[in-house]
Protein backbone atom coordinates (compact mmCIF):
# COMPACT_ATOMS: atom_id res chain seq x y z
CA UNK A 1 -9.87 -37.22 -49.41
CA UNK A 2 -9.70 -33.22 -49.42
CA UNK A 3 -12.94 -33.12 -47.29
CA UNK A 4 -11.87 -35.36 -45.23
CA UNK A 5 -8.55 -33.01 -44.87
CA UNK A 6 -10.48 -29.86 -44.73
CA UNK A 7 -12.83 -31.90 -42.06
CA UNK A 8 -10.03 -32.86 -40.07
CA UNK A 9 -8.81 -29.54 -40.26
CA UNK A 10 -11.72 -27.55 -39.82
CA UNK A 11 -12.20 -29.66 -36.06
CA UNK A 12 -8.46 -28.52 -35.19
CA UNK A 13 -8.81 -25.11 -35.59
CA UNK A 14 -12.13 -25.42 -33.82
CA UNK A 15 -11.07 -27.38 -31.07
CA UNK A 16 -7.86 -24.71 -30.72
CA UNK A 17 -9.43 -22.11 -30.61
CA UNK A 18 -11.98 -23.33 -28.01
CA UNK A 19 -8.89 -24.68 -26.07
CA UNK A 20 -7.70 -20.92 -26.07
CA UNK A 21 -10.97 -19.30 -24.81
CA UNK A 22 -11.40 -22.59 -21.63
CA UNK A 23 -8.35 -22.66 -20.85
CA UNK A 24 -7.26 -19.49 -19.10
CA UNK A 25 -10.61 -19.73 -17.31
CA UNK A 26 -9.59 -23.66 -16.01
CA UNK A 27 -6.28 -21.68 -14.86
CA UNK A 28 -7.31 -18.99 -13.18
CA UNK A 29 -10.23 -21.64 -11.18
CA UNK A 30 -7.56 -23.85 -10.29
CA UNK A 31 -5.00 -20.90 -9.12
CA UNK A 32 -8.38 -19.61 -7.25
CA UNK A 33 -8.84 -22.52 -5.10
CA UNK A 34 -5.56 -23.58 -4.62
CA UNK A 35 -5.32 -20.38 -3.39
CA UNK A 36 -8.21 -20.36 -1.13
CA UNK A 37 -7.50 -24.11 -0.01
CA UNK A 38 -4.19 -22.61 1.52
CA UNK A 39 -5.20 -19.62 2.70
CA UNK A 40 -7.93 -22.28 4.63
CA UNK A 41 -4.77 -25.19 6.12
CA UNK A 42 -3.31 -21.73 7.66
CA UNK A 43 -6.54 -20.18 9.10
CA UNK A 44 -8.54 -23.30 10.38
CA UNK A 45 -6.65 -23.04 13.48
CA UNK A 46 -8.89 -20.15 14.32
CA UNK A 47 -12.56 -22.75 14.32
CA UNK A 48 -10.79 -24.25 17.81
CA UNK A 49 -12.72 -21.18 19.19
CA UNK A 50 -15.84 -22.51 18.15
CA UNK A 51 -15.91 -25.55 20.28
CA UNK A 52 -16.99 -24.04 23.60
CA UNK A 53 -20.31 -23.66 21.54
CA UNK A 54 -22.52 -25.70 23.13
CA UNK A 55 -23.67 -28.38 20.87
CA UNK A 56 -20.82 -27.89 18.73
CA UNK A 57 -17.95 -30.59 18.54
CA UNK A 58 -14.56 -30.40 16.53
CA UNK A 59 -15.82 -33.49 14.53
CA UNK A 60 -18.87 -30.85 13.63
CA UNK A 61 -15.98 -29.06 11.32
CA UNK A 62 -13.82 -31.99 10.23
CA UNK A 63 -14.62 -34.38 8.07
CA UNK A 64 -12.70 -37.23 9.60
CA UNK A 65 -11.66 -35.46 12.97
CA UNK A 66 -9.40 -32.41 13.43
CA UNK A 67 -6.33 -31.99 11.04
CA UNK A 68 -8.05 -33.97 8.23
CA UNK A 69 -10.53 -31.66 5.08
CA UNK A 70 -12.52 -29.01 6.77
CA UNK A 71 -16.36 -28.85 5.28
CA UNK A 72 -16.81 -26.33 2.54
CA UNK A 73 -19.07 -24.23 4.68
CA UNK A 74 -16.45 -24.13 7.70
CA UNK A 75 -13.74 -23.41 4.93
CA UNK A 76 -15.90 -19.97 4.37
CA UNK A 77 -16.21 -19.09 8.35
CA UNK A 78 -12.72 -19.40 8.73
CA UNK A 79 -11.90 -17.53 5.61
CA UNK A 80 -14.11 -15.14 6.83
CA UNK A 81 -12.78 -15.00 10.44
CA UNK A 82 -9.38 -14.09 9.12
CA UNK A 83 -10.00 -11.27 6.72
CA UNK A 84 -11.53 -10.09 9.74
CA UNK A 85 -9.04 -10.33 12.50
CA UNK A 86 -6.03 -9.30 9.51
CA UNK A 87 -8.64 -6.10 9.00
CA UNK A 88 -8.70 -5.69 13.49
CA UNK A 89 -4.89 -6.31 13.52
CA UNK A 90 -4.17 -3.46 10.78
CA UNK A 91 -6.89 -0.93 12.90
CA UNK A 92 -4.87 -1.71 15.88
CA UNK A 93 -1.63 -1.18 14.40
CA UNK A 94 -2.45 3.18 13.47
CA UNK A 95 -2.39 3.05 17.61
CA UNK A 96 0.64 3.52 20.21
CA UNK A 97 -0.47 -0.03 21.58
CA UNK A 98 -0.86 -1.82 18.21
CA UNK A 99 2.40 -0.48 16.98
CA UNK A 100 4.48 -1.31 20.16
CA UNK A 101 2.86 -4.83 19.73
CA UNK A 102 4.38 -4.97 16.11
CA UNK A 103 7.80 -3.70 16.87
CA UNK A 104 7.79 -6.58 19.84
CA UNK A 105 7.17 -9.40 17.25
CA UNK A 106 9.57 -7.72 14.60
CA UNK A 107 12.03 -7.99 17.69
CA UNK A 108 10.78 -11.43 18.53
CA UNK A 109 10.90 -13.15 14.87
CA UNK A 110 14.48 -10.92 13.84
CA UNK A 111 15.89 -12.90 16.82
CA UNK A 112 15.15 -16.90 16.11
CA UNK A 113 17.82 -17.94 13.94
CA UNK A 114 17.36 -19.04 10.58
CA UNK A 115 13.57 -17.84 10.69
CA UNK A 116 14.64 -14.18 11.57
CA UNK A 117 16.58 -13.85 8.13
CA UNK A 118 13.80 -15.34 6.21
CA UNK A 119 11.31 -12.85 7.97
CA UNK A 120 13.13 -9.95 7.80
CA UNK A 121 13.85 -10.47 4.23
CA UNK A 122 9.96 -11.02 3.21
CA UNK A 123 8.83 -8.25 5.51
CA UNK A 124 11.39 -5.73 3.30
CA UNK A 125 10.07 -7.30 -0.15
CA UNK A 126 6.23 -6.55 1.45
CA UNK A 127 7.11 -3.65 2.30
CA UNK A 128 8.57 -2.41 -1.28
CA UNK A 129 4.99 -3.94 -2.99
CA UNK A 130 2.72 -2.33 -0.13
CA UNK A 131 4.08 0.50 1.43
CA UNK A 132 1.35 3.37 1.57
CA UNK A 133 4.02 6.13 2.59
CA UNK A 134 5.49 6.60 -0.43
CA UNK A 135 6.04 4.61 -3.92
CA UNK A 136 9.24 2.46 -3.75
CA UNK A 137 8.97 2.10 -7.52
CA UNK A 138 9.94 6.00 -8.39
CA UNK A 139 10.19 5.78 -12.56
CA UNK A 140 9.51 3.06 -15.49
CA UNK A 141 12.54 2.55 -17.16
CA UNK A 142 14.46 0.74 -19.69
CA UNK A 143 17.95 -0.39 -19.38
CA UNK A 144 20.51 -2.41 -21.89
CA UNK A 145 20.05 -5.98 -19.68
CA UNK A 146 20.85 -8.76 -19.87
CA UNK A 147 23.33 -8.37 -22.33
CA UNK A 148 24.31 -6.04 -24.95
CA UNK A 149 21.60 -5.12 -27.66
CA UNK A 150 18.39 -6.44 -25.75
CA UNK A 151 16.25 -4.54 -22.74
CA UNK A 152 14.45 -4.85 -20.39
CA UNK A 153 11.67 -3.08 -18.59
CA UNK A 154 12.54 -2.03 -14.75
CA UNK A 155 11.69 0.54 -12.17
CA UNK A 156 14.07 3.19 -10.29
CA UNK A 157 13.93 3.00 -6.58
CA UNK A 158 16.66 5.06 -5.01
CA UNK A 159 19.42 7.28 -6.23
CA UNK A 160 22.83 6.07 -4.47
CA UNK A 161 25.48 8.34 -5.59
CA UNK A 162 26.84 10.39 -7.60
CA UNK A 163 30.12 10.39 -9.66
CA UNK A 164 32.96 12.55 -10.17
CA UNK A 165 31.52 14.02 -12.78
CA UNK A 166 28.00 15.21 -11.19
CA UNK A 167 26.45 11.93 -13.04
CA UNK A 168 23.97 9.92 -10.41
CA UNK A 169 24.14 6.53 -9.84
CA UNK A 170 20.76 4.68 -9.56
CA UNK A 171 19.28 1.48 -8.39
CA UNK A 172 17.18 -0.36 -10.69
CA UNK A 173 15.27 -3.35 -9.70
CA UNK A 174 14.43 -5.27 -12.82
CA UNK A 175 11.41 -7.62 -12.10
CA UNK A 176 11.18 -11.52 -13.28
CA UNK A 177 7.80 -11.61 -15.59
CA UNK A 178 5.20 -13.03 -14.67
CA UNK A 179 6.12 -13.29 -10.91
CA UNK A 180 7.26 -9.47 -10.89
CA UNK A 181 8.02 -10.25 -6.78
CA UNK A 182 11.64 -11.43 -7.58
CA UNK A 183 13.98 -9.85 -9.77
CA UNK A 184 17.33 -8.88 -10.19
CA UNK A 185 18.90 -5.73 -8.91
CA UNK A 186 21.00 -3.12 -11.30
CA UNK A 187 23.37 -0.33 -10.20
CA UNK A 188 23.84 1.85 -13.24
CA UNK A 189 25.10 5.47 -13.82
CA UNK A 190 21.50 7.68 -15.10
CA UNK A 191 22.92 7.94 -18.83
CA UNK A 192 22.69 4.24 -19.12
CA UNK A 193 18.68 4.30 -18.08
CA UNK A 194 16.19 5.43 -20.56
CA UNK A 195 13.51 6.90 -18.74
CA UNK A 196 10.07 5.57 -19.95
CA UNK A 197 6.42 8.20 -20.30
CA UNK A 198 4.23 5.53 -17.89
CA UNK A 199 2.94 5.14 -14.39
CA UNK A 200 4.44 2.47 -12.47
CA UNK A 201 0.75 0.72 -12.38
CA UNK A 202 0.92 0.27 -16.26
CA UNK A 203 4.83 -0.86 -16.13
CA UNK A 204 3.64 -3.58 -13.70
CA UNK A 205 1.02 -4.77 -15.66
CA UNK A 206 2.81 -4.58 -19.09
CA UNK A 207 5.74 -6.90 -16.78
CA UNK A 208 3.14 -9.08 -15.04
CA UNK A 209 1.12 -10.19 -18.60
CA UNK A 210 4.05 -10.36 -20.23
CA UNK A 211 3.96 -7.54 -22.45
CA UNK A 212 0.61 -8.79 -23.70
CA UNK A 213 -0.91 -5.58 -21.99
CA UNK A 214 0.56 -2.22 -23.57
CA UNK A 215 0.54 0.67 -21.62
CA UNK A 216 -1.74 3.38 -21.63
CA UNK A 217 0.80 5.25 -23.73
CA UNK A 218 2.16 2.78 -25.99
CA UNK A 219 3.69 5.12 -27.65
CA UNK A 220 5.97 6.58 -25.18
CA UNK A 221 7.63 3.11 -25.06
CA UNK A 222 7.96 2.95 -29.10
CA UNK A 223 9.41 6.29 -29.05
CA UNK A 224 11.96 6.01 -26.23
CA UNK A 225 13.22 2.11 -27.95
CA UNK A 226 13.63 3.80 -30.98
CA UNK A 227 15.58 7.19 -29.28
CA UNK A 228 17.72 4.71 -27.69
CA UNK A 229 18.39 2.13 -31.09
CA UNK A 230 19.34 5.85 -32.41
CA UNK A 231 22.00 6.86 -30.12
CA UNK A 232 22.93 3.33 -30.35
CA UNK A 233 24.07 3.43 -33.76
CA UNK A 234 25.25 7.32 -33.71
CA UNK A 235 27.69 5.82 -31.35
CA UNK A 236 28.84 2.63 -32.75
């Protein structure tokens, strides 16, 4: 009966720990091509091209005529087609003409009600992730959120104010994990924020893998909890 147990057992553990090495490689497949299969039902519009190629009918890309699965090979092209027009289009845009053609759409899609709000908003949240001008994330920090005696990790980016005193008051933008793209927003005076010793690369992925990934310097984020439990108690 105890080998059977130990047996039984033995297979568990096995099959576990098997489970744990396939399965964030089943994951990230399946994120990869649902990915991919979406980035394809946007761009497939851009094939319609293709049919003024003699010999070449729409039926040639669709499986069961246009709008139903695209074959795996045309999935590629038209992949392919818009990595390279999105690649043309951001050339274009480092010109006079490319940028007055961006500033008329921004005009153009900030006018349509409904869809302007929803454009502007994602263009400002792009922006914040993307910009190449100048980091909107300034500092890795942690702050006493979401209620008293827990923290979270969350980045500075913009100083509003400052108080009577001389004391600033800062934004901090305290990211959702593992979707660090939403988040909430915190308006705090700069005595309240403890200011953490890593780049705002590590802080993102130390948010995004859900503090499975320790900074660079893990210690700078020991040291600074434990400065803050500190004045925590000298206080109380």
């Amino acid at each position: 009966m105890s080998k059977r147990v130990t047996l039984l057992g033995r297979t568990r553990r096995n099959f576990f720990t098997g489970l744990a090495v396939v399965l964030p490689v089943i994951i990230s497949i399946g994120v990869a091509l649902w990915l991919f299969n979406q980035a394809v039902a946007v761009s497939d519009i851009l094939l319609y091209p293709f049919r003024f190629i003699p010999g070449l009918e729409l039926s040639d890309f669709w499986k069961d005529g246009p709008g139903s699965d695209l074959y795996f090979g045309w999935k590629v092209v038209a992949i392919l087609e818009a990595v390279i027009l999105t690649g043309l289009l951001g050339f274009l845009t480092r010109y006079y003409v490319g940028k007055k053609l961006v500033q008329l759409m921004d005009y153009v899609m900030l006018n349509v009600p409904l869809l302007g709000k929803i454009y502007g908003t994602v263009k400002q949240v792009n922006q914040a992730f993307t910009s190449e001008k100048k980091s909107s994330f300034k500092q890795v920090v942690m702050v006493e959120f979401p209620r008293k005696g827990l923290f979270s990790v969350g980045f500075v980016t913009a100083e509003q104010v400052k108080t009577d005193e001389g004391e600033s008051i800062i934004s901090i933008f305290v990211p959702t994990t593992p979707n660090p793209t939403t988040g909430f927003l915190l308006v705090l005076p700069e005595s309240k924020v403890v200011k953490l010793d890593m780049s705002v690369a590590d802080g993102i992925k130390y948010i995004v893998s859900l503090g499975a990934v320790p900074p660079e310097n893990a210690g700078g984020i020991q040291a600074a909890f434990k400065a803050e439990v500190a004045r925590m108690l000298s206080d109380g």
